[in-house]
C-alpha atoms as a PDB file:
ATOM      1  CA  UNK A   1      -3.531  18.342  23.061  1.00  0.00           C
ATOM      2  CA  UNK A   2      -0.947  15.839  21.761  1.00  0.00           C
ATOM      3  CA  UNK A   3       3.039  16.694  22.000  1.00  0.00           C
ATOM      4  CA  UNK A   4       5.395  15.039  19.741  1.00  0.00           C
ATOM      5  CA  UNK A   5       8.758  15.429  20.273  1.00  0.00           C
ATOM      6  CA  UNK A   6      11.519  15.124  17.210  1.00  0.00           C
ATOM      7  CA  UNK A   7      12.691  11.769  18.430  1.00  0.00           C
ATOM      8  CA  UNK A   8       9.023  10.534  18.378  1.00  0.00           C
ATOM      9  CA  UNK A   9       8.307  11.452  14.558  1.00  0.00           C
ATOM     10  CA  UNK A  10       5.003   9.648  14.031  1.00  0.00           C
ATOM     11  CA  UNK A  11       4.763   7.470  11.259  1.00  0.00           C
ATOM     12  CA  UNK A  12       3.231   7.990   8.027  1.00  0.00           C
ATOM     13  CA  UNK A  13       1.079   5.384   6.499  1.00  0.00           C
ATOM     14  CA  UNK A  14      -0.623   5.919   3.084  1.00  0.00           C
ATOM     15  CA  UNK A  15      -3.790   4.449   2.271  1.00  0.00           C
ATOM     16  CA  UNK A  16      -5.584   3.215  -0.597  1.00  0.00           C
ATOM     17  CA  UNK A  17      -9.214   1.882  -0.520  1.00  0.00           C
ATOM     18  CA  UNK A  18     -11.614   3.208  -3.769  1.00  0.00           C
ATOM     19  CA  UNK A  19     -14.559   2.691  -1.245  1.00  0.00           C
ATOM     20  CA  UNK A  20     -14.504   6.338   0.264  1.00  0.00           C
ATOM     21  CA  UNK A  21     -16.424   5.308   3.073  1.00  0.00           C
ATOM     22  CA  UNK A  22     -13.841   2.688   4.667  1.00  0.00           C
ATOM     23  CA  UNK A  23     -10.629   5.204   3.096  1.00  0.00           C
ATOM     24  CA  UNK A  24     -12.782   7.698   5.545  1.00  0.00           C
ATOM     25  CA  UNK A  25     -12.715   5.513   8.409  1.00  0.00           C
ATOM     26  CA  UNK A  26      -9.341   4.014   8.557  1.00  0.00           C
ATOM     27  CA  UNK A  27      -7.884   7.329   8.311  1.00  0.00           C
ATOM     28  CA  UNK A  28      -9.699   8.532  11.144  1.00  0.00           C
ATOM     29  CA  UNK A  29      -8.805   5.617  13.216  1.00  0.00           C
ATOM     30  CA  UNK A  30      -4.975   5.636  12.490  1.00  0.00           C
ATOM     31  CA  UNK A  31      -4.796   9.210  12.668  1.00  0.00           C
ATOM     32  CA  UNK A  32      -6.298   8.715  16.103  1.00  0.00           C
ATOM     33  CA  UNK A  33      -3.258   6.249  17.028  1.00  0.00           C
ATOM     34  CA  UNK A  34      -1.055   8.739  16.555  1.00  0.00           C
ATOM     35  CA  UNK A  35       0.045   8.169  12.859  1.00  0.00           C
ATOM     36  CA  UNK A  36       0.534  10.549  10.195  1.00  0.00           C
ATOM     37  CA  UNK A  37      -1.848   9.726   7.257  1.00  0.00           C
ATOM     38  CA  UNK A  38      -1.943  10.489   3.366  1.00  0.00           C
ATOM     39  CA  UNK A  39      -5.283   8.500   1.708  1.00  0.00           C
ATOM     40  CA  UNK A  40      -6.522   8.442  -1.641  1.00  0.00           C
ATOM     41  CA  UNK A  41      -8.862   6.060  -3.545  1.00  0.00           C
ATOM     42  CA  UNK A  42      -6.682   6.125  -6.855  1.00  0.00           C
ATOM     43  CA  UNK A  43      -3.764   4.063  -6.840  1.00  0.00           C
ATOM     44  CA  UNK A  44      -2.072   6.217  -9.288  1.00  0.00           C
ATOM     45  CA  UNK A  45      -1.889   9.185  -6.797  1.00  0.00           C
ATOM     46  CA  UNK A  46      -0.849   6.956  -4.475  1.00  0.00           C
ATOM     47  CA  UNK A  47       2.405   6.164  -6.663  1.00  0.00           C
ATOM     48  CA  UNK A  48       2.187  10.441  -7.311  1.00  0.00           C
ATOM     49  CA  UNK A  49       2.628  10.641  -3.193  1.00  0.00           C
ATOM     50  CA  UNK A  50       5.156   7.895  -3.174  1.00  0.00           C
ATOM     51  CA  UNK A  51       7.608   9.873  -5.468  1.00  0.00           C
ATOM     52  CA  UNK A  52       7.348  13.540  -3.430  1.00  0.00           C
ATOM     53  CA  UNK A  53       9.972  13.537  -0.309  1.00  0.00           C
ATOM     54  CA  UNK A  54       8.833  12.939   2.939  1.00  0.00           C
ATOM     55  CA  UNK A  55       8.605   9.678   5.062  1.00  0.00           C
ATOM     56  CA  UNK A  56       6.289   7.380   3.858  1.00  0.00           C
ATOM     57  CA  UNK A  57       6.955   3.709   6.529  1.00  0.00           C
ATOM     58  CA  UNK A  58       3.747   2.128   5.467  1.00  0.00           C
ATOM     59  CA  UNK A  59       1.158   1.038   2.241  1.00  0.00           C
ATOM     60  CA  UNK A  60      -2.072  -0.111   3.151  1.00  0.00           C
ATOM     61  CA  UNK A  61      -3.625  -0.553   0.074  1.00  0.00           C
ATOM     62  CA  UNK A  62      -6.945  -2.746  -1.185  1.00  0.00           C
ATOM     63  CA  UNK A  63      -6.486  -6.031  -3.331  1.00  0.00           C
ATOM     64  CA  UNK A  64      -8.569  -5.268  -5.272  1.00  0.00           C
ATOM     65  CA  UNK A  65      -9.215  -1.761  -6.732  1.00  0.00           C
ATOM     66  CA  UNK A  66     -11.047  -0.602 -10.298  1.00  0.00           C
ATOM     67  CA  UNK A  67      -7.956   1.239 -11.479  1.00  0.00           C
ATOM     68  CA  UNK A  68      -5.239  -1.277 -10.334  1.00  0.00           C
ATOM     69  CA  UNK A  69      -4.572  -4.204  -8.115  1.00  0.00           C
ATOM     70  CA  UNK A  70      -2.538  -4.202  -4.825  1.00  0.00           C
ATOM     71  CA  UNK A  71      -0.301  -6.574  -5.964  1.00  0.00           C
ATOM     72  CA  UNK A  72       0.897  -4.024  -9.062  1.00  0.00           C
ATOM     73  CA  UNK A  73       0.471  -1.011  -6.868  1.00  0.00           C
ATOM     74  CA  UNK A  74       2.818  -2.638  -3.639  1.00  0.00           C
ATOM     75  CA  UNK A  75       5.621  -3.548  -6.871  1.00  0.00           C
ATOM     76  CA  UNK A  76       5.635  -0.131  -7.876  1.00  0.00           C
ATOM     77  CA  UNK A  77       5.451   1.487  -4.389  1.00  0.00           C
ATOM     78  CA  UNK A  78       8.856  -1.176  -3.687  1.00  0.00           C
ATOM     79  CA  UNK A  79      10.697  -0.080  -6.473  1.00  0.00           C
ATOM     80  CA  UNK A  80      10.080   3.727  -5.127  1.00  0.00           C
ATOM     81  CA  UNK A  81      10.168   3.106  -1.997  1.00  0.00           C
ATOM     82  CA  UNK A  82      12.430  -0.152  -1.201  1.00  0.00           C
ATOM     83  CA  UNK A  83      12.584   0.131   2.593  1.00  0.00           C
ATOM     84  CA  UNK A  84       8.547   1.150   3.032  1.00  0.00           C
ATOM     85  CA  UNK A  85       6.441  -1.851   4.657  1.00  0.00           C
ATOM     86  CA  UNK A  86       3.294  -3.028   2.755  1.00  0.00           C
ATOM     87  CA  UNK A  87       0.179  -4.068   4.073  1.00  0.00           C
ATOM     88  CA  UNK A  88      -2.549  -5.517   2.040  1.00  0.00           C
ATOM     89  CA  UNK A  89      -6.547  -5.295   3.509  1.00  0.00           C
ATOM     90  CA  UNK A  90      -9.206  -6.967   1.897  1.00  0.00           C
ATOM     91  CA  UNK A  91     -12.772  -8.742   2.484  1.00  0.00           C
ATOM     92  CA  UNK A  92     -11.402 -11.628   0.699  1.00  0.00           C
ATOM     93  CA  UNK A  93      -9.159 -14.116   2.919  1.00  0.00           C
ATOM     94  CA  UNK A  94      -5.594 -14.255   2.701  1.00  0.00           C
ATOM     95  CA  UNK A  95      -5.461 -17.577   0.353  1.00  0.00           C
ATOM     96  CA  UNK A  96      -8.034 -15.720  -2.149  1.00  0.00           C
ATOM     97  CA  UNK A  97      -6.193 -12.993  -2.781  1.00  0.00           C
ATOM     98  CA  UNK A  98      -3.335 -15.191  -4.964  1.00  0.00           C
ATOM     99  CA  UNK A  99      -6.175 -15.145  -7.364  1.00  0.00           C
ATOM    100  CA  UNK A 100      -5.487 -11.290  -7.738  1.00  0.00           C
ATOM    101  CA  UNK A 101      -1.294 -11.831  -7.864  1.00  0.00           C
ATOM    102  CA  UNK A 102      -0.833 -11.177  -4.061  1.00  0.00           C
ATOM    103  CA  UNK A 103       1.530 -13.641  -2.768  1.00  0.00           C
ATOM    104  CA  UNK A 104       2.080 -13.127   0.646  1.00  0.00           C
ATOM    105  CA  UNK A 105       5.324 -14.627   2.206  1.00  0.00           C
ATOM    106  CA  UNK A 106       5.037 -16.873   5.546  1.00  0.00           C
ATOM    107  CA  UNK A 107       4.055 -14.812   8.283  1.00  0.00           C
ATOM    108  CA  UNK A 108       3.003 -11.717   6.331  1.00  0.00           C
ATOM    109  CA  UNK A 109       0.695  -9.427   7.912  1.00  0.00           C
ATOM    110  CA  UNK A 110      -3.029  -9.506   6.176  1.00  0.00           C
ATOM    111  CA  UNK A 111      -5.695  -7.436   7.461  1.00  0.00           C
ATOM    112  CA  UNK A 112      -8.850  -9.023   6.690  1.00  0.00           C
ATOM    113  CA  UNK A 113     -11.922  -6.684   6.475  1.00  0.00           C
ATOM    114  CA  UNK A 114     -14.217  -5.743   8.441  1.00  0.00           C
ATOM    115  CA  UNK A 115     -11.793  -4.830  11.132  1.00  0.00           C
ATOM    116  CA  UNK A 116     -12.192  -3.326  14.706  1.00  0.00           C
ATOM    117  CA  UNK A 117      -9.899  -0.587  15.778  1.00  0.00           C
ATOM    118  CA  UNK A 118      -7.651  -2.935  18.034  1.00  0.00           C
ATOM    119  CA  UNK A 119      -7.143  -5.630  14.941  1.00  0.00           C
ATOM    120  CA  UNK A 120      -6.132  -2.422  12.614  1.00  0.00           C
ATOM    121  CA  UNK A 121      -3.491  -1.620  15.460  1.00  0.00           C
ATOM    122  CA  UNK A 122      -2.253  -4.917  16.100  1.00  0.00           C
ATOM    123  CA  UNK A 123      -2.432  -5.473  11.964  1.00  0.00           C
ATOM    124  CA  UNK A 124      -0.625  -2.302  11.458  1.00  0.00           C
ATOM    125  CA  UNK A 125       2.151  -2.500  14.080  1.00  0.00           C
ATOM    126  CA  UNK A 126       2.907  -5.711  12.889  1.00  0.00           C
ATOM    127  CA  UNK A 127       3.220  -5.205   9.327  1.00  0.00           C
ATOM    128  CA  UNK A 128       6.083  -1.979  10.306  1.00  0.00           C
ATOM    129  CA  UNK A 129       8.037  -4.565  12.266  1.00  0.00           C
ATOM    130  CA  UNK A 130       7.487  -7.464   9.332  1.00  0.00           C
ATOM    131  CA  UNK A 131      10.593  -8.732   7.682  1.00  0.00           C
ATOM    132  CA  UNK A 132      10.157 -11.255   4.932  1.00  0.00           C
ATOM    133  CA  UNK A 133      11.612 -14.731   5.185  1.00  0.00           C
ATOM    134  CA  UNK A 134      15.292 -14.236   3.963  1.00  0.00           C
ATOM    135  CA  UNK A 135      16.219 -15.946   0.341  1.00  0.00           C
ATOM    136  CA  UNK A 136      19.017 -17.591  -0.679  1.00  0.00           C
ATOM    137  CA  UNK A 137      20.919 -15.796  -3.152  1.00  0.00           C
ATOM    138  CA  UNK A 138      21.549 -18.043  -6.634  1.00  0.00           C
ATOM    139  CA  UNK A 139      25.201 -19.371  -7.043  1.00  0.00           C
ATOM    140  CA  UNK A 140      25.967 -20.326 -10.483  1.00  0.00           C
END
């Protein structure tokens, strides 16, 4: 039986796959790391969980989704949630997913599906230790 003490919190990641299968799986497997895990295949819940209080340190959300893309989804999640990570997954390589308005910055964490257990770790620990590329801010 796990312990967690109060200056161990785990971390919560919420997910968002519409393919109930792999939303099925990847909670089991992070939920067996040790995280704390809210999934749901609509996006739109997804924002619904975004807006309640309570920790929320990661999105893992699909490219590509029937109801609406990542990209729009990890905006909206940013404006709600400014210091929450995002982490896209998808069966599509990084460089295809620009064609769905998912820029990722230098260095950005991608998880590429199918995934083992050990890349969704790696992928996942990564991504809550990513910061983007600093910009310069515009002088006029």
């Amino acid at each position: 039986m796990a312990s967690s003490s109060p200056a161990a919190a785990p971390q919560t990641i919420l997910i968002v796959d519409d393919d109930r299968g792999v939303l099925s799986v990847v909670e089991d497997m992070l939920r067996t790391m040790g995280y704390t895990v809210i999934g749901t295949e609509d996006p739109v819940v997804a924002l619904r969980y975004a807006r309640m209080p309570g920790a929320i340190d990661l999105l893992l959300t699909d490219v590509v989704t029937p109801l609406m893309r990542g990209g729009q989804l990890a905006q909206e999640f940013r404006v709600i949630r400014p210091g929450a990570k995002v982490l896209f997954m998808s069966a599509y390589n990084a460089h295809q997913v620009e064609a769905y308005r998912v820029k990722l910055a230098p260095g950005e964490p991608f998880l590429k599906k199918p995934f083992t257990m050990d890349e969704l770790q790696q992928t996942v620990q990564a991504a809550l230790v990513y910061r983007p590329p600093a910009t310069r801010p515009h002088h006029l």
